[in-house]
C-alpha atoms as a PDB file:
ATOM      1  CA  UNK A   1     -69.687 130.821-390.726  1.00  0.00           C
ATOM      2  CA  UNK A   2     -66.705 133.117-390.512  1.00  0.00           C
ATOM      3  CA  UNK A   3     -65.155 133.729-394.137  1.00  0.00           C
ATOM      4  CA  UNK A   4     -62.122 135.514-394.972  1.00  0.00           C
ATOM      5  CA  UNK A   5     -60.899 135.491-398.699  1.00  0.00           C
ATOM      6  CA  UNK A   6     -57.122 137.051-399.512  1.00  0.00           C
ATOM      7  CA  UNK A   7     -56.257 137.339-403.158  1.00  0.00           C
ATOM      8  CA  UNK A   8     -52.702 138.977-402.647  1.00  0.00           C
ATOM      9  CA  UNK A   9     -49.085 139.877-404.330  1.00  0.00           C
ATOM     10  CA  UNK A  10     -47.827 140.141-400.772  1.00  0.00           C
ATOM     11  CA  UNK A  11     -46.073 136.915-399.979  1.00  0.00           C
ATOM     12  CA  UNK A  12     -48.062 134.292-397.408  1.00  0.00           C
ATOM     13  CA  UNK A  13     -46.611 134.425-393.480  1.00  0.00           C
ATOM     14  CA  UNK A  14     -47.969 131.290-392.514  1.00  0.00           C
ATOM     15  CA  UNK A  15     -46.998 131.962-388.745  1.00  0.00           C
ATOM     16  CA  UNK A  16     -48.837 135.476-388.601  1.00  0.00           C
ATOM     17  CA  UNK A  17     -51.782 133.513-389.707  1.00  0.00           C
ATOM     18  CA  UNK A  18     -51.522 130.895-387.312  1.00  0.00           C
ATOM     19  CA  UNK A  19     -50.982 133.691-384.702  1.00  0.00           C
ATOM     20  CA  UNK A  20     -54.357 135.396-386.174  1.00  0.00           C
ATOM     21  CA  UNK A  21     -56.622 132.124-385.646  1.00  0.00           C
ATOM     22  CA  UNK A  22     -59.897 132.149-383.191  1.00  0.00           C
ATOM     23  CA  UNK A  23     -61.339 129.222-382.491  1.00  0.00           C
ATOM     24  CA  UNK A  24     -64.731 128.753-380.343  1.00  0.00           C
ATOM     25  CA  UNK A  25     -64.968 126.259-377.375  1.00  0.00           C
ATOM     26  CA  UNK A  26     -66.901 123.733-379.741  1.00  0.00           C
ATOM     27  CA  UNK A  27     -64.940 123.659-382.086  1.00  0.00           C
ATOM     28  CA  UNK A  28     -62.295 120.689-382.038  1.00  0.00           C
ATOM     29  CA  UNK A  29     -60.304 120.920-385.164  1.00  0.00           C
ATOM     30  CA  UNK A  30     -58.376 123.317-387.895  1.00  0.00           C
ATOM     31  CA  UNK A  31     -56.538 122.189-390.012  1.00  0.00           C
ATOM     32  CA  UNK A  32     -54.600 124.221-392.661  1.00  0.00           C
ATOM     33  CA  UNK A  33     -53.013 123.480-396.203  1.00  0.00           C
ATOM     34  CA  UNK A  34     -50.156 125.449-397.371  1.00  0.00           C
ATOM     35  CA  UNK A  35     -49.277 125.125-400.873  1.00  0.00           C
ATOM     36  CA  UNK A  36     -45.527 125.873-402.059  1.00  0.00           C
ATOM     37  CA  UNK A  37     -44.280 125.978-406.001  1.00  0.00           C
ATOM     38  CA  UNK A  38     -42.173 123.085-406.383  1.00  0.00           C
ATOM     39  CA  UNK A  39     -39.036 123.855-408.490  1.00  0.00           C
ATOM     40  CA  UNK A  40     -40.286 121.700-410.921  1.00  0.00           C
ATOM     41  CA  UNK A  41     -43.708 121.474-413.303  1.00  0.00           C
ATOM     42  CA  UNK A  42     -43.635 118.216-415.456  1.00  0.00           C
ATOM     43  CA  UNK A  43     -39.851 117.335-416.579  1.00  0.00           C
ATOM     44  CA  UNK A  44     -38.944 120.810-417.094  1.00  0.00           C
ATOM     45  CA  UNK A  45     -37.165 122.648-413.977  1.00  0.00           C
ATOM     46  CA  UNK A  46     -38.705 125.705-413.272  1.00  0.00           C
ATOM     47  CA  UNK A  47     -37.762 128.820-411.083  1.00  0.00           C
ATOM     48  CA  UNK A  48     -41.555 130.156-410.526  1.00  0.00           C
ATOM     49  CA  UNK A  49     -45.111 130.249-411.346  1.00  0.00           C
ATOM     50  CA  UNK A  50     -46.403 133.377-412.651  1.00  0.00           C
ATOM     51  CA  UNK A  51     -49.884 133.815-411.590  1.00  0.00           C
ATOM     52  CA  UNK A  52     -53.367 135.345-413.414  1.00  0.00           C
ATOM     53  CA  UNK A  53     -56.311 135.975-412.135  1.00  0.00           C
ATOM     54  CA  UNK A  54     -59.734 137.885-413.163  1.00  0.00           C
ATOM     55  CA  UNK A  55     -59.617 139.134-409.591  1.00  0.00           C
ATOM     56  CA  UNK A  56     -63.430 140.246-409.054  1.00  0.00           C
ATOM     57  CA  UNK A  57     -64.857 136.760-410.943  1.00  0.00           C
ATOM     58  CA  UNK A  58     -62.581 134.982-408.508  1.00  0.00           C
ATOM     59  CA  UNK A  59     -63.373 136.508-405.349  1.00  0.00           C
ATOM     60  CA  UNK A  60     -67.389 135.725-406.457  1.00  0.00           C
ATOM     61  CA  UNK A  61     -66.202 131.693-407.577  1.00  0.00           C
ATOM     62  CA  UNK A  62     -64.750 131.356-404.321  1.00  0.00           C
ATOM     63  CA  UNK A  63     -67.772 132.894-403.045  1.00  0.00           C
ATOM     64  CA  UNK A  64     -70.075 130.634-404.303  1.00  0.00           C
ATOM     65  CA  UNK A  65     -67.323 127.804-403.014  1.00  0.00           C
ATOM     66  CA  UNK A  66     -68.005 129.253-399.311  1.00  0.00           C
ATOM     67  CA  UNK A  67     -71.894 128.971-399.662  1.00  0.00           C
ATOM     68  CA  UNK A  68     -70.995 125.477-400.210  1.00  0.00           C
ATOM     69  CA  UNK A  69     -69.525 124.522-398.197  1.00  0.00           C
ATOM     70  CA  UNK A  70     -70.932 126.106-395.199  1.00  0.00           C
ATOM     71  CA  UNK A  71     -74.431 123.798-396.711  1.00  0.00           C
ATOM     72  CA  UNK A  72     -72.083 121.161-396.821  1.00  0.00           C
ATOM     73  CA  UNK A  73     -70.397 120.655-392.993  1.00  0.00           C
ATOM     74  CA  UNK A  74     -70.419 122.346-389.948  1.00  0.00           C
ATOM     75  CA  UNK A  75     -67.736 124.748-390.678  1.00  0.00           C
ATOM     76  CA  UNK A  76     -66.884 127.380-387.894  1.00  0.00           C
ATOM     77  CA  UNK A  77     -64.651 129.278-390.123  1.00  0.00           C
ATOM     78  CA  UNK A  78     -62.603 129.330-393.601  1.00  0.00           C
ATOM     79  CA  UNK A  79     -59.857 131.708-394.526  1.00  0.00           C
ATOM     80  CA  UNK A  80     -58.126 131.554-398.027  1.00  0.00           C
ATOM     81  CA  UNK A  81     -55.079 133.474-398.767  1.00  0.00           C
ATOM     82  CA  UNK A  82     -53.849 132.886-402.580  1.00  0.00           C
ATOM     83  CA  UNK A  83     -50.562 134.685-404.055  1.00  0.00           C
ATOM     84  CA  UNK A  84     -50.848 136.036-407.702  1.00  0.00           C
ATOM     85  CA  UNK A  85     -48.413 137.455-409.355  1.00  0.00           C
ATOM     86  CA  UNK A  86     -44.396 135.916-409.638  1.00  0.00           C
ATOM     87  CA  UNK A  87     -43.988 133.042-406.854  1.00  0.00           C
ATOM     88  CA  UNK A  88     -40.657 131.791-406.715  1.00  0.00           C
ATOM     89  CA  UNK A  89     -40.171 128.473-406.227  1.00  0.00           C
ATOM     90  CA  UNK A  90     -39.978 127.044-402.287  1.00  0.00           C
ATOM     91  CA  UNK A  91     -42.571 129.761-401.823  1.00  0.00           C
ATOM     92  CA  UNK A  92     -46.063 129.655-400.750  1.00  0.00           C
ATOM     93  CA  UNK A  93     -48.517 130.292-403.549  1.00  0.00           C
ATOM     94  CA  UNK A  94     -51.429 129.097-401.127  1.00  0.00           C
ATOM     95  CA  UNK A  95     -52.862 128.686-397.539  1.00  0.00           C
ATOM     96  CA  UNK A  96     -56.128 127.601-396.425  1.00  0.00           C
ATOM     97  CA  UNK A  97     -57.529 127.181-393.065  1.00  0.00           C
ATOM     98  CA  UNK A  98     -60.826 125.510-391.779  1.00  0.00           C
ATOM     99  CA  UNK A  99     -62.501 124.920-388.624  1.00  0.00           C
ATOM    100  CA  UNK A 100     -64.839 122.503-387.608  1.00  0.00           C
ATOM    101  CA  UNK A 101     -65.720 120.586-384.835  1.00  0.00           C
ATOM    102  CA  UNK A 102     -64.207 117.409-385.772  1.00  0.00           C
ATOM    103  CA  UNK A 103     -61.112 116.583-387.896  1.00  0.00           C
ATOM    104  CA  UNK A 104     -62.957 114.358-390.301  1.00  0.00           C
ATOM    105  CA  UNK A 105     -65.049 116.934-391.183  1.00  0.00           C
ATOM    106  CA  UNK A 106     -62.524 119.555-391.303  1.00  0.00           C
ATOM    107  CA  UNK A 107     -60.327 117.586-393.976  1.00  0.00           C
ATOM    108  CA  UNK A 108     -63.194 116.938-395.620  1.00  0.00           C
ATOM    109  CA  UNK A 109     -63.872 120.271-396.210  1.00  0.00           C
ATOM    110  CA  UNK A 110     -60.673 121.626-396.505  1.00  0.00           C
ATOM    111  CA  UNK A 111     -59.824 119.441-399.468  1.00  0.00           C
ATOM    112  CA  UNK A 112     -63.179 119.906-401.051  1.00  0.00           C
ATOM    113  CA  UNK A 113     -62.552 123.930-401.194  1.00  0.00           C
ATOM    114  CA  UNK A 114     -58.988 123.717-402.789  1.00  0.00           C
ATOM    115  CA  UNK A 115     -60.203 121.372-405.522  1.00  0.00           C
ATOM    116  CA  UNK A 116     -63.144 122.723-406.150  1.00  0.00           C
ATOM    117  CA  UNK A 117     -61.700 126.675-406.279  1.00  0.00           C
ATOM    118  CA  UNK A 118     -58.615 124.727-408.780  1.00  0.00           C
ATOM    119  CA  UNK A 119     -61.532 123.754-411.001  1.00  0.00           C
ATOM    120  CA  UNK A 120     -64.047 127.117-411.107  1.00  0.00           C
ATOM    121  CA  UNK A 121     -61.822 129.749-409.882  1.00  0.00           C
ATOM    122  CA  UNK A 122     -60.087 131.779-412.605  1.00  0.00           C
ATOM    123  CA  UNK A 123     -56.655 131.831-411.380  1.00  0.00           C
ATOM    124  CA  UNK A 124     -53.956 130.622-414.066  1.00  0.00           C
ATOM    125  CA  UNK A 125     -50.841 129.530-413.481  1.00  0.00           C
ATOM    126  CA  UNK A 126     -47.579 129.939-415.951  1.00  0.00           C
ATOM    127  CA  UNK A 127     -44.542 128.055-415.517  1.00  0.00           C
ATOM    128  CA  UNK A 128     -41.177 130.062-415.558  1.00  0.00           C
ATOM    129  CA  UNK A 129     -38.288 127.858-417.042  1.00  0.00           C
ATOM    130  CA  UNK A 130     -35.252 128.165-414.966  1.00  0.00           C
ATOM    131  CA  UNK A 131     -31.934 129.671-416.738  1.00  0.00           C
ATOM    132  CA  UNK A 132     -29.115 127.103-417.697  1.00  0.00           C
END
């Protein structure tokens, strides 16, 4: 299984990804996730997330996460792209892209990885209240 694993203050391009994808002839399906920070966390209106990480115990979590899943379906490839650092709101904090033969599988999968990496990986996030 192809991996790739981004842990980045750049911001996410979502179409230069897209335009980076390979896909096999067997494979039938990729799907992709893009998370954005909403402008809100709770009740309280915010204008960004400031995100932590412990960079090298991430990349290893996440890892782990790709061993997984690879045991787990019949992935072709993953790639993971996470923003750390000050995210404005509107702005992508997150993309993930899997491919698999069949949608079912790929969804499957795709959800499974953000989940899990949201419950092992150590990546915090900090909510910055908007002015006024």
């Amino acid at each position: 299984m192809k991996r790739e694993l981004t842990i980045t203050t750049e911001p996410i391009h979502e179409a230069a990804l897209l335009a980076q994808r390979t896909m096999s002839g067997g494979m039938g399906a990729a799907v992709y996730f893009l998370g954005v920070v909403r402008g809100t966390e709770g009740k309280a209106t915010i204008s960004a997330l400031e995100y932590e990480t412990f960079q090298r115990m991430a990349e290893h979590q996440i890892s782990l996460l790709f061993d997984e899943l690879e045991q787990r379906w019949p992935i072709e490839s993953v790639r993971l792209v996470h923003r750390v650092g000050l995210v404005r709101a509107g702005e992508p904090s997150l993309w993930v892209e899997v491919i698999a033969p069949h949608r079912g599988e790929a969804f499957a999968a795709c959800q499974w990885l953000i989940d899990e990496m949201k419950r092992v990986a150590p990546i915090w996030k900090k909510p910055v209240i908007a002015a006024g």
